[in-house]
C-alpha atoms as a PDB file:
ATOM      1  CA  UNK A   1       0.267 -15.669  -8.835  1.00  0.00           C
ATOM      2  CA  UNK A   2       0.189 -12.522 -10.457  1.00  0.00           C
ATOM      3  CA  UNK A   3      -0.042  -9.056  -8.566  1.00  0.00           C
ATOM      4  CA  UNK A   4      -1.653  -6.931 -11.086  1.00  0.00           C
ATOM      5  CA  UNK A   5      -4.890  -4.065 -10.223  1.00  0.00           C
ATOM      6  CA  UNK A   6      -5.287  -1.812  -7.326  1.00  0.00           C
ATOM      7  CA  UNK A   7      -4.562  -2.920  -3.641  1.00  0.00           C
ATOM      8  CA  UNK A   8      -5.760  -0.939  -1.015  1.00  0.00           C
ATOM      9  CA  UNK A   9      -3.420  -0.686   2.248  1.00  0.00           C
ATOM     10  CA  UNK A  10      -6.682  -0.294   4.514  1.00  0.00           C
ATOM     11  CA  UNK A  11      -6.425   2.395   7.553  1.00  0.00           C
ATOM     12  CA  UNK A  12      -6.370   0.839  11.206  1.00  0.00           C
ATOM     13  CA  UNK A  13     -10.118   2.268  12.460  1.00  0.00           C
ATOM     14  CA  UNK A  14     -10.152   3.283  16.083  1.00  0.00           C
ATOM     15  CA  UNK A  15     -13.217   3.534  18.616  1.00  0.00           C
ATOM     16  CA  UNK A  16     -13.083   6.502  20.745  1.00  0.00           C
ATOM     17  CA  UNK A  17     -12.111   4.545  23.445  1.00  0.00           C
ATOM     18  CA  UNK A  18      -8.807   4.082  21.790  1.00  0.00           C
ATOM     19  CA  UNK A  19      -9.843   0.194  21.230  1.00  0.00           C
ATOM     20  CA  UNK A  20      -9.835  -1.703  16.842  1.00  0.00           C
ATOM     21  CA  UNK A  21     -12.957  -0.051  15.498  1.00  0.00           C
ATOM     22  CA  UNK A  22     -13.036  -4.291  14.153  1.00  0.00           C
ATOM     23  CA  UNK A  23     -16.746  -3.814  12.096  1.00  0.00           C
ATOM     24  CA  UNK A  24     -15.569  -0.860  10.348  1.00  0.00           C
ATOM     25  CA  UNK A  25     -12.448  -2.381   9.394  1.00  0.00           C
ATOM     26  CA  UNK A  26     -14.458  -4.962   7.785  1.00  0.00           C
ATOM     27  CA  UNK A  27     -17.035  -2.997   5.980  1.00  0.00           C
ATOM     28  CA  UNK A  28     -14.032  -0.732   4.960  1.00  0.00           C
ATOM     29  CA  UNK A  29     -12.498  -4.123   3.669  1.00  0.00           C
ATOM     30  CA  UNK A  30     -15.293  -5.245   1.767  1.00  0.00           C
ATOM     31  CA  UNK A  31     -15.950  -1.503   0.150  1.00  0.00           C
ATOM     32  CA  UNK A  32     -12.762  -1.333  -1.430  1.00  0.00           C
ATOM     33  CA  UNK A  33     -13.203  -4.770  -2.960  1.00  0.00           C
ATOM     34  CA  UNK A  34     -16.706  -3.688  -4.034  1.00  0.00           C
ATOM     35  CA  UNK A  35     -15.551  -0.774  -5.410  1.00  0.00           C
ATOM     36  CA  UNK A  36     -12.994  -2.765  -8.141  1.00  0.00           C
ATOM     37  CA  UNK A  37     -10.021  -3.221  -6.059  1.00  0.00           C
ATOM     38  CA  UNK A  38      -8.052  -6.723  -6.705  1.00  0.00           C
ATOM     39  CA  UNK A  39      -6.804  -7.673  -3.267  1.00  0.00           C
ATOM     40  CA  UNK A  40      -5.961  -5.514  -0.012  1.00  0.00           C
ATOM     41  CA  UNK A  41      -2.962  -5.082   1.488  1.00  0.00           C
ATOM     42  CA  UNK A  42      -3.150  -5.394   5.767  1.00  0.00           C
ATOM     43  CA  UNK A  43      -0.451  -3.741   8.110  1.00  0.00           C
ATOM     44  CA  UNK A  44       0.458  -1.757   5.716  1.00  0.00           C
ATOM     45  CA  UNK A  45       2.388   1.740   6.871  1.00  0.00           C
ATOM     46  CA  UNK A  46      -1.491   3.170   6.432  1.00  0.00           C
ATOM     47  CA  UNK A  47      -2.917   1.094   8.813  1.00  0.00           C
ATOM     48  CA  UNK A  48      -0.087   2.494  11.666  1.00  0.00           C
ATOM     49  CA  UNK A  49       1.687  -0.905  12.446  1.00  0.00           C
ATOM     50  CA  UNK A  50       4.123   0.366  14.604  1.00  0.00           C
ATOM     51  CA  UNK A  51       1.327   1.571  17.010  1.00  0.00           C
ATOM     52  CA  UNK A  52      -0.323  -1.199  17.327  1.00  0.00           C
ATOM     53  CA  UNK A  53      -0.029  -3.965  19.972  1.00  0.00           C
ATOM     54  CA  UNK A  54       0.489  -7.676  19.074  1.00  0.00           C
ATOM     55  CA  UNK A  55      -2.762  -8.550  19.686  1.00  0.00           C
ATOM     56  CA  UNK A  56      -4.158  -6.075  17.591  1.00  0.00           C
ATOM     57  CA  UNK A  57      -1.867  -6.599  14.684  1.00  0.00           C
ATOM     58  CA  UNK A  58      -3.113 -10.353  14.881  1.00  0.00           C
ATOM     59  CA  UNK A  59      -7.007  -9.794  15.154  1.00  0.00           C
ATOM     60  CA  UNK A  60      -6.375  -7.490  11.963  1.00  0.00           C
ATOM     61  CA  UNK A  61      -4.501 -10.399   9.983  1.00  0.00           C
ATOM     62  CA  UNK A  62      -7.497 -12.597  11.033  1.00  0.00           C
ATOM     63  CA  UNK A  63     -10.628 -10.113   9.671  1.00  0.00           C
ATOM     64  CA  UNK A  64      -8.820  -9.570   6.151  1.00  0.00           C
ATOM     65  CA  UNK A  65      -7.868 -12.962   5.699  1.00  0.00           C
ATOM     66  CA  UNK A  66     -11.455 -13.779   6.246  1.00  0.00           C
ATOM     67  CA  UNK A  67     -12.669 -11.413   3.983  1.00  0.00           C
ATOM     68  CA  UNK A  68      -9.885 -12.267   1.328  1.00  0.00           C
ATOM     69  CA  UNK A  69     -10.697 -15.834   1.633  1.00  0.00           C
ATOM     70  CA  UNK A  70     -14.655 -15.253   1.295  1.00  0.00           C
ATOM     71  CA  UNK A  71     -14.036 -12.242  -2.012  1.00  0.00           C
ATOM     72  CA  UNK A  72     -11.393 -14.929  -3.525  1.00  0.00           C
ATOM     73  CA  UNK A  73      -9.233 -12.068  -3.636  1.00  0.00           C
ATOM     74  CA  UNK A  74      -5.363 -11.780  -2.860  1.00  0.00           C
ATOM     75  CA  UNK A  75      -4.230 -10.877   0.378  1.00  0.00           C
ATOM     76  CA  UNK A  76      -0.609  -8.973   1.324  1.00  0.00           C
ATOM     77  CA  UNK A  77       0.687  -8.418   4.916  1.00  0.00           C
ATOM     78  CA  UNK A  78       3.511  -5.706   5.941  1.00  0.00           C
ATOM     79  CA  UNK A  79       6.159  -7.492   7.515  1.00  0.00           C
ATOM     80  CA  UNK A  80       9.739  -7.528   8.249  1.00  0.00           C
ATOM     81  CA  UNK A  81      12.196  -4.808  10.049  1.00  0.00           C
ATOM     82  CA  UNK A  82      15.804  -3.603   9.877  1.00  0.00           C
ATOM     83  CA  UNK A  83      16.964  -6.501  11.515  1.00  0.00           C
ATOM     84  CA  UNK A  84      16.870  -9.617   9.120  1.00  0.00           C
ATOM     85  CA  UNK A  85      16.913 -12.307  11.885  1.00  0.00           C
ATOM     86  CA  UNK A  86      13.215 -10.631  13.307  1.00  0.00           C
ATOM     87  CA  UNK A  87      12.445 -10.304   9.774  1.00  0.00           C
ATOM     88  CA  UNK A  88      12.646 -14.300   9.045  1.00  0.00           C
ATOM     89  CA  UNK A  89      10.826 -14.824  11.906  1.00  0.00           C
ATOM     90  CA  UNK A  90       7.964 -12.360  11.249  1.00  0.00           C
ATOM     91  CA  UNK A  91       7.442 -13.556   7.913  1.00  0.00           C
ATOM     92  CA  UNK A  92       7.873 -17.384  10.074  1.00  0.00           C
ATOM     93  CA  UNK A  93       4.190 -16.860  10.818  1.00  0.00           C
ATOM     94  CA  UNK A  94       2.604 -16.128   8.147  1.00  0.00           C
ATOM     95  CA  UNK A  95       0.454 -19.075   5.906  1.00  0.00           C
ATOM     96  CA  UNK A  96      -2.645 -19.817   4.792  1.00  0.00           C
ATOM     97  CA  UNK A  97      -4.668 -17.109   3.126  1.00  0.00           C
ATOM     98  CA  UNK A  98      -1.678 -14.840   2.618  1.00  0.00           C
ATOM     99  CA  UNK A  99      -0.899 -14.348  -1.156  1.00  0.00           C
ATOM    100  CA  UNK A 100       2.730 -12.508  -0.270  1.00  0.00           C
ATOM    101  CA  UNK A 101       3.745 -10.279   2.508  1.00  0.00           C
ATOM    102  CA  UNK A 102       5.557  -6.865   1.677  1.00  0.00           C
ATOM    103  CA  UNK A 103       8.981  -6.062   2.956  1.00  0.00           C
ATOM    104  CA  UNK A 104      10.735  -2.749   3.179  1.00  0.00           C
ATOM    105  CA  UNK A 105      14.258  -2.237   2.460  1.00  0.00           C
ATOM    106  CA  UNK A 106      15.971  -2.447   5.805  1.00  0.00           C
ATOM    107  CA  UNK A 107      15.535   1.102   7.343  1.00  0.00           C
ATOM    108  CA  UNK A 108      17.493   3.550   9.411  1.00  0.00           C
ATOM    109  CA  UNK A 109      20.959   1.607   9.905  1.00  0.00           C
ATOM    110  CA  UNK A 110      21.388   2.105   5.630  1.00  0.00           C
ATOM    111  CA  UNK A 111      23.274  -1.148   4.480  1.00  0.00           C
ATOM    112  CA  UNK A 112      24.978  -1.346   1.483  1.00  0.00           C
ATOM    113  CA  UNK A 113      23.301  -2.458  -1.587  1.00  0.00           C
ATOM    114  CA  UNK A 114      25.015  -5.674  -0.997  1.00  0.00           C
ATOM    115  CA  UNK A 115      23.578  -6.130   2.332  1.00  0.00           C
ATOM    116  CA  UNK A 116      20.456  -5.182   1.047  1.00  0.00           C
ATOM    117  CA  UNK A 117      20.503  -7.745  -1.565  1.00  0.00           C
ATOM    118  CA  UNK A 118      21.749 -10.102   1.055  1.00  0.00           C
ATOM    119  CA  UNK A 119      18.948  -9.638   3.321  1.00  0.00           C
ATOM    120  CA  UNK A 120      16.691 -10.063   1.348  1.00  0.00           C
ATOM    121  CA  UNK A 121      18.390 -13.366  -0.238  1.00  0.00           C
ATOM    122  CA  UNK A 122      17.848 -14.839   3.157  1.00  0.00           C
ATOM    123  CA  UNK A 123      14.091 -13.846   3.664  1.00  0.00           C
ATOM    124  CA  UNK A 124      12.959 -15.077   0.589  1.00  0.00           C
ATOM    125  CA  UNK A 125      15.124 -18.136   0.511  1.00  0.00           C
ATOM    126  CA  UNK A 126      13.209 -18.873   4.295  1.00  0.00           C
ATOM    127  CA  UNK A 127       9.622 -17.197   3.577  1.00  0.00           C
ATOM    128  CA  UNK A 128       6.800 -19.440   3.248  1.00  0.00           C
ATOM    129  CA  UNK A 129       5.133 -16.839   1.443  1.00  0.00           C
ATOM    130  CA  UNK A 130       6.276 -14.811  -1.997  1.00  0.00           C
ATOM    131  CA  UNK A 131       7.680 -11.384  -1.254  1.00  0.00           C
ATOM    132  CA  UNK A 132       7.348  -7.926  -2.329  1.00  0.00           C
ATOM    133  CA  UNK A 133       9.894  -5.919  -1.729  1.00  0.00           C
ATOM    134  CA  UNK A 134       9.033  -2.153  -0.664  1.00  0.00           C
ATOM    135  CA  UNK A 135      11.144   0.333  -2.099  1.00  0.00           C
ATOM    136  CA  UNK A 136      10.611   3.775  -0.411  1.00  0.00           C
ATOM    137  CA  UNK A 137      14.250   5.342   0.252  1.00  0.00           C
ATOM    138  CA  UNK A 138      12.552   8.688   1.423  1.00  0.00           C
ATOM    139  CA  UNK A 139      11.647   6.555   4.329  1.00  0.00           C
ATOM    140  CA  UNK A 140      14.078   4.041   4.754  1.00  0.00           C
ATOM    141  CA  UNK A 141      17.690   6.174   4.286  1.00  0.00           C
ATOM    142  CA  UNK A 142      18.507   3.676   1.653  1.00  0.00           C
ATOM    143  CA  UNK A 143      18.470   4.472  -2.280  1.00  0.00           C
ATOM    144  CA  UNK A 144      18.834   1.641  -4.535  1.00  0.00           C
ATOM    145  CA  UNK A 145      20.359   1.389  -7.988  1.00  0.00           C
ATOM    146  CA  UNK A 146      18.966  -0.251 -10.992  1.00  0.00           C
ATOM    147  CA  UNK A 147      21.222  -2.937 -10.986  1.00  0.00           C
ATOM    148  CA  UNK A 148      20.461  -3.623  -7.509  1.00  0.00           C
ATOM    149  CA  UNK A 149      16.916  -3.675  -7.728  1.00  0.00           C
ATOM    150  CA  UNK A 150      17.385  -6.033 -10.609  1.00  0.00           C
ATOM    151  CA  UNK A 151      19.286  -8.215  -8.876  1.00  0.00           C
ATOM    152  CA  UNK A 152      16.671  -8.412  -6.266  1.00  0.00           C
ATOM    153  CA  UNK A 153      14.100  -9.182  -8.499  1.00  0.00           C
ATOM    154  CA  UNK A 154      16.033 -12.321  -9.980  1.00  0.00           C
ATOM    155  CA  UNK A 155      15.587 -13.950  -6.356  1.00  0.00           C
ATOM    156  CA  UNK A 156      13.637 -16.617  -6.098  1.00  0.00           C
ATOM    157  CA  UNK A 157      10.270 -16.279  -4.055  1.00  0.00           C
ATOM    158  CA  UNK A 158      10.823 -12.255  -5.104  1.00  0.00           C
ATOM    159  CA  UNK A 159       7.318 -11.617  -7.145  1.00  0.00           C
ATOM    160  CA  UNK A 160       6.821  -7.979  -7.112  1.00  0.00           C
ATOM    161  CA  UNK A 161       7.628  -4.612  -5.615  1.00  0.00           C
ATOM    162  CA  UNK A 162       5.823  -1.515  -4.197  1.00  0.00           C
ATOM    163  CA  UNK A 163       8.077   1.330  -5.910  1.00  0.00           C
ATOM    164  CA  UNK A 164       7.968   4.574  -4.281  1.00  0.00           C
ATOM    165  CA  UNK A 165      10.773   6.987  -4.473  1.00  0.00           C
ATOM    166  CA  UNK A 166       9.385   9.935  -4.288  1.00  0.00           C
ATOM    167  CA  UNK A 167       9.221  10.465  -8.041  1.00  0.00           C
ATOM    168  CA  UNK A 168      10.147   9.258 -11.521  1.00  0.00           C
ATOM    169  CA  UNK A 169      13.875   9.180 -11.539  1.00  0.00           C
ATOM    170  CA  UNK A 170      16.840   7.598 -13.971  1.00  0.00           C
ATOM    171  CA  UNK A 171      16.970   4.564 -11.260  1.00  0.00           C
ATOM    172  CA  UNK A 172      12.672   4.045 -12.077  1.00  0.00           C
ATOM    173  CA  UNK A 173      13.080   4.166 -15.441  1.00  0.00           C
ATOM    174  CA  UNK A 174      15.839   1.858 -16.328  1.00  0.00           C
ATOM    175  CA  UNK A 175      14.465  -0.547 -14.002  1.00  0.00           C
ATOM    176  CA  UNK A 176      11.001  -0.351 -15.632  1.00  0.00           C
ATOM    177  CA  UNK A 177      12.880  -1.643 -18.838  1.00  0.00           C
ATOM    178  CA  UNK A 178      14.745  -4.213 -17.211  1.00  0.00           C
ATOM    179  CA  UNK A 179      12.430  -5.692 -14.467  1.00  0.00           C
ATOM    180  CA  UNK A 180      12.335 -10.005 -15.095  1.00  0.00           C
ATOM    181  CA  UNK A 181       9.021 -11.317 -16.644  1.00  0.00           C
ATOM    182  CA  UNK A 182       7.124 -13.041 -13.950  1.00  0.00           C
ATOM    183  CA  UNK A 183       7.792  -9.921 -11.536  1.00  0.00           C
ATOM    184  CA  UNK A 184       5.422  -7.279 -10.663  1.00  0.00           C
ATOM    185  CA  UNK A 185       5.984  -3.526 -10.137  1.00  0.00           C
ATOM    186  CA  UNK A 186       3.165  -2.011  -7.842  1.00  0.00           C
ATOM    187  CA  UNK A 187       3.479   1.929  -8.036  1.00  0.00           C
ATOM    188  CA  UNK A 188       3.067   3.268  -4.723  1.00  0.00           C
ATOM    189  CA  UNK A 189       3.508   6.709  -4.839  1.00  0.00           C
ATOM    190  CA  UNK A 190      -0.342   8.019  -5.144  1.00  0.00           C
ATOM    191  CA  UNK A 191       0.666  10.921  -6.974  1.00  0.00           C
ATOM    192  CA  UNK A 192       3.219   9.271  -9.393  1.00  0.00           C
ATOM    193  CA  UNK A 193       0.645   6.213 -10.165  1.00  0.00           C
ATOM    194  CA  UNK A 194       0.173   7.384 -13.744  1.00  0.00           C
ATOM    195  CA  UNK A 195       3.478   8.013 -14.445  1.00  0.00           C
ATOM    196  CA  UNK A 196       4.378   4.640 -12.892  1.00  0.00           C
ATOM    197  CA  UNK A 197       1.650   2.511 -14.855  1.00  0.00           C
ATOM    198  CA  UNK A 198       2.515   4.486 -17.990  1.00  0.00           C
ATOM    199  CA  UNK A 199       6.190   3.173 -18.091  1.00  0.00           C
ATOM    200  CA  UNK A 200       4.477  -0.399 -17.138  1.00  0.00           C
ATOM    201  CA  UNK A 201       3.880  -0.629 -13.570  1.00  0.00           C
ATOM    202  CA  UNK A 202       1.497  -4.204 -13.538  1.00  0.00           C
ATOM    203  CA  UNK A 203      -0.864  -2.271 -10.906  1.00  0.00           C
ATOM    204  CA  UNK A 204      -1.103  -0.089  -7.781  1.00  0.00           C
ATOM    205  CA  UNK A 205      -0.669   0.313  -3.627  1.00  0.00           C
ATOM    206  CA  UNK A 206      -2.120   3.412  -2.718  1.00  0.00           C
ATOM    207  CA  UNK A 207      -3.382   4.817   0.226  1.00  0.00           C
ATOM    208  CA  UNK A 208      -5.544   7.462  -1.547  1.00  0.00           C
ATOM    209  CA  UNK A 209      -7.915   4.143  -2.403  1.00  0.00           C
ATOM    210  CA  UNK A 210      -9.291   3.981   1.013  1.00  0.00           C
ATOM    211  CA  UNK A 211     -11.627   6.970   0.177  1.00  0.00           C
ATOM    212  CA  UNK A 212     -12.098   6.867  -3.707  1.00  0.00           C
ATOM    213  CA  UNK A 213     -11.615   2.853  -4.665  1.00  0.00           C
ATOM    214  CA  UNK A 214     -13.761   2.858  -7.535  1.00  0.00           C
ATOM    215  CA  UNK A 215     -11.311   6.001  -9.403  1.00  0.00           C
ATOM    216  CA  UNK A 216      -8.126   4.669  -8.732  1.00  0.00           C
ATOM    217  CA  UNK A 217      -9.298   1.499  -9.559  1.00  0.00           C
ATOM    218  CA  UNK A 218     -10.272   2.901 -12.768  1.00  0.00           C
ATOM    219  CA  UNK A 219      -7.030   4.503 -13.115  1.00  0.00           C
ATOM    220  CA  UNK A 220      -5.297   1.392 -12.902  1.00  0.00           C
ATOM    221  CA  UNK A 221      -7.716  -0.393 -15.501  1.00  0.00           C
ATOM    222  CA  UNK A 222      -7.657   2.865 -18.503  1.00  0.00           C
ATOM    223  CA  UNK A 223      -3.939   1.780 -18.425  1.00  0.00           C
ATOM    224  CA  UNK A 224      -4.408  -1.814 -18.618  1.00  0.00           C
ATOM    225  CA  UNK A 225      -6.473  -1.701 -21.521  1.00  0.00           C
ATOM    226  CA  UNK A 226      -4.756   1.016 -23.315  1.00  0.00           C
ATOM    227  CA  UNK A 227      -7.151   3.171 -22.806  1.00  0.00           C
ATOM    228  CA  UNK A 228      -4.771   6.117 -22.887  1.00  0.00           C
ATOM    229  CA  UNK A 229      -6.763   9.626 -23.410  1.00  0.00           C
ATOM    230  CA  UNK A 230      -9.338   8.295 -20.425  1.00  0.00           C
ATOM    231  CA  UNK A 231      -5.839   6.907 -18.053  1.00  0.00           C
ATOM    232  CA  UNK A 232      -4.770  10.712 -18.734  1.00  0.00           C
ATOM    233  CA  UNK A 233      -7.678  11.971 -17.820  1.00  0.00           C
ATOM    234  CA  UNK A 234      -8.129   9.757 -14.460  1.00  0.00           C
ATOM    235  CA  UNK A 235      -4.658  10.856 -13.804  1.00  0.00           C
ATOM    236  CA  UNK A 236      -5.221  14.193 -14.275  1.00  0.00           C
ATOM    237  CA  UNK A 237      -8.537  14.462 -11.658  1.00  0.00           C
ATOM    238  CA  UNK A 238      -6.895  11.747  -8.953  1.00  0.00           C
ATOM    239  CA  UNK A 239      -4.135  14.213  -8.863  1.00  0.00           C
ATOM    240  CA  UNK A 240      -5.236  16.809  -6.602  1.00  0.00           C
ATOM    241  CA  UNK A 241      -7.016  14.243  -4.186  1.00  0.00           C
ATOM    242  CA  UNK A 242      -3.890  12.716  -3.627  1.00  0.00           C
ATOM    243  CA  UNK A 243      -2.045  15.789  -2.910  1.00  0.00           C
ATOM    244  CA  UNK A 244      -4.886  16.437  -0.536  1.00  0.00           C
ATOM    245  CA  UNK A 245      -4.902  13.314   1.329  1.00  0.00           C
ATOM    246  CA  UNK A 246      -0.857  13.756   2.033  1.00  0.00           C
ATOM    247  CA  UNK A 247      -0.544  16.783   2.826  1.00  0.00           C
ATOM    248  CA  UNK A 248      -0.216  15.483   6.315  1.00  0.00           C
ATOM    249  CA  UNK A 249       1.298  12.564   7.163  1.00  0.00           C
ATOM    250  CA  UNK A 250      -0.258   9.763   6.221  1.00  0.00           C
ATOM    251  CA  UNK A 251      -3.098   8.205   7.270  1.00  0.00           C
ATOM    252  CA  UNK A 252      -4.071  11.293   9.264  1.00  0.00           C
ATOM    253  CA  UNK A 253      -6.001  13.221   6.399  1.00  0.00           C
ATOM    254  CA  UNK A 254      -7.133  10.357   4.785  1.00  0.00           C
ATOM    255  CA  UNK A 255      -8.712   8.898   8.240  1.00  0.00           C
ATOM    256  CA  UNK A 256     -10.443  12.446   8.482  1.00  0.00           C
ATOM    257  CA  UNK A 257     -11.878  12.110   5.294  1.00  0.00           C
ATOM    258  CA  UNK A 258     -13.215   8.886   6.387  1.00  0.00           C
ATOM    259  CA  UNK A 259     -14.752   9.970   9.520  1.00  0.00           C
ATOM    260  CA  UNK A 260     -16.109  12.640   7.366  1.00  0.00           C
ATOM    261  CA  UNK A 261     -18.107  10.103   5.457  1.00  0.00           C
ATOM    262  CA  UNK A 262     -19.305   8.098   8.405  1.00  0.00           C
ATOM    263  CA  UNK A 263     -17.116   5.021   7.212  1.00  0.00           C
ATOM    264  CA  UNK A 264     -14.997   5.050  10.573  1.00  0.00           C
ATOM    265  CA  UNK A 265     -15.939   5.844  14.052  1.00  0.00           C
ATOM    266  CA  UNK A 266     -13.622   8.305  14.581  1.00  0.00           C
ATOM    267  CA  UNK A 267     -10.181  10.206  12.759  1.00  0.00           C
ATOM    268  CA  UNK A 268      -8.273   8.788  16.031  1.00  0.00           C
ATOM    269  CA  UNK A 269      -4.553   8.393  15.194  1.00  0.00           C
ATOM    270  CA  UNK A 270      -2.114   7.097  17.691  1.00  0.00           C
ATOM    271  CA  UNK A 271       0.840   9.004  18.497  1.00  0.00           C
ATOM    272  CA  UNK A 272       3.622  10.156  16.933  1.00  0.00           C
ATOM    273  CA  UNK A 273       0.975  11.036  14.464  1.00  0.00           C
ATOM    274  CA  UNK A 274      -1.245  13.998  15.334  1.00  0.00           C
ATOM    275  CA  UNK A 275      -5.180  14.562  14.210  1.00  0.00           C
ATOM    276  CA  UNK A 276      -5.313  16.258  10.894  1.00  0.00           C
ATOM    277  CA  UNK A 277      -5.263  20.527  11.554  1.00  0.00           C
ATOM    278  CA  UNK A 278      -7.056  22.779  10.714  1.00  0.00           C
ATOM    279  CA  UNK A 279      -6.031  23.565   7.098  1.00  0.00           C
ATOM    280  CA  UNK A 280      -6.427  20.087   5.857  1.00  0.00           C
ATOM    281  CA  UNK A 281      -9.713  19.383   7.805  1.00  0.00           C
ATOM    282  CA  UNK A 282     -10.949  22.492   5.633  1.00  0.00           C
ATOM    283  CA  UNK A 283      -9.658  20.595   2.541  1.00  0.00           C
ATOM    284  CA  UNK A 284     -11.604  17.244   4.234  1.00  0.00           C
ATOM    285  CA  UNK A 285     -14.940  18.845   4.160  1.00  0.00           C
ATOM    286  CA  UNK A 286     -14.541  19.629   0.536  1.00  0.00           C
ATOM    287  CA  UNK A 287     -13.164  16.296  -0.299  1.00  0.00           C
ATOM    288  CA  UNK A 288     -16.121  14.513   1.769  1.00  0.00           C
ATOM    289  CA  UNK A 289     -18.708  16.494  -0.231  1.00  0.00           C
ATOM    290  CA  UNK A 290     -16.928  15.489  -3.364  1.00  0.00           C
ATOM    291  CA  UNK A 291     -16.693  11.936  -2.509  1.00  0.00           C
ATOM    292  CA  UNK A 292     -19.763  11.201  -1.357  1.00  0.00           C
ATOM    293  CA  UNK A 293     -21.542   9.753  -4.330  1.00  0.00           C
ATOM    294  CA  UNK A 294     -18.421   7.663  -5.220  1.00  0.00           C
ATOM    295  CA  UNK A 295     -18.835   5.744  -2.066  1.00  0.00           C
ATOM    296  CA  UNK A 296     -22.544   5.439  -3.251  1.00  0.00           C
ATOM    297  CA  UNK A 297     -21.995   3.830  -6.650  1.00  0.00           C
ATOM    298  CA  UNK A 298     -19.475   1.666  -5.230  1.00  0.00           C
END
């Protein structure tokens, strides 16, 4: 299939007994969808992965495969490590009512671009689902070339890629001319989306659509259709909100937005994170105010 439109990486919810807040995951599931989104993305970085226990990981894959499965609308699952063997066997699991799972560039221990290549050669090749590889060297130690990432794209099971370095740089924009037909380019850099779907980008994965699905959504489409004074214009107002909603690390701001709006129990975060301070909870009340009626029409 194709991965074009907005995907949402949905927030982990947390009761304030520390337990899967597991109805507000699903209404936040189905609010995202109803507000024009094409498919969600679970265990996502935004929905803290690494902080959450085995069991919890699985319940989550279970509620937004139901809801996928029920909305007919795609589903991608985080997955994969550093270490390629735990990789393959991650992805091992995954099956029915999983449209492709998304795999970072193998962090910390910085391979070559070979080995990266190579890695990635070997999880596709064994996947039972398509991949999309996630690009994000800020986080992963590991830039990648043009060449390289068109080499990657030319592997088989390889249908897309969440691109988000940080910026629009010489690598982005000679790989925007180059990338295969049949391969999608997600933008995932909430503040570079425009940018990103202006030089082509087949849709979005950003965070900042927990709280506003129904603009970025919009964003996505006044690009699609070529609609390019009202995709400016999108661009333009999303920009500040997504500024706002990182100015911690994320999902801290944008889970105190939520809690704002009464869409979450609570802005829990599990550490290493920390609860948003005060500065951006100033910039939350503001933000919830704004928001409100979006959430309303969606």
């Amino acid at each position: 299939m194709a991965f074009t439109g907005l995907f949402v990486p949905l927030i982990t919810p947390f009761t304030t007994t520390d337990e899967l807040a597991e109805d507000a995951l699903e209404a936040l599931a189905h609010a995202v969808l109803d507000g024009g989104a094409t498919g969600t993305v679970a265990l996502g970085t935004t929905g803290e992965p690494a902080t959450l226990t085995s069991g919890e990981r699985q319940r989550i894959l279970e509620i937004c495969t139901s809801i996928c499965a029920e909305r007919n609308a795609p589903l991608i699952v985080g997955a994969g490590s550093n270490s390629t063997a735990a990789s393959s066997n991650e992805l091992a699991v995954l099956g029915r009512g999983v449209s492709a799972a998304l795999v970072v560039v193998p962090y910390y221990t910085r391979p070559s671009e070979d080995g990266v290549v190579e890695h990635f050669r070997q999880l596709a090749a064994a996947s039972p689902v398509p991949l999309v590889i996630y690009n994000i060297p800020y986080r992963t130690g590991r830039t990648l070339s043009a060449d390289t990432l068109v080499r990657l794209a030319e592997l088989p099971n390889v249908v897309g890629f969440k691109h988000a370095v940080g910026g629009i740089d010489e690598a982005t924009v000679e790989f925007m001319a180059r990338v295969p037909a049949g391969v999608s380019v997600l933008a995932g850099d909430d503040l570079y989306a425009g940018p990103m779907l202006a030089l082509g980008a087949a849709g979005a994965i950003l965070a900042s659509a927990n709280v506003a699905p129904r603009q970025y959504a919009e964003l996505v489409a006044h690009w699609q259709a070529g609609e390019l004074v009202l995709a400016r214009e999108s661009a333009h107002r999303l920009a500040p909100l997504s500024q706002a909603l990182f100015a911690e690390p994320n999902p801290v701001v944008t889970k105190a937005v939520l809690a704002a709006q009464g869409r979450i129990p609570t802005p829990h975060v599990r550490l290493p994170l920390l609860p948003a301070g005060p500065a951006a909870l100033s910039q939350v009340r503001r933000l919830a105010e704004w928001l409100r009626p979006s959430w309303q029409e969606a």
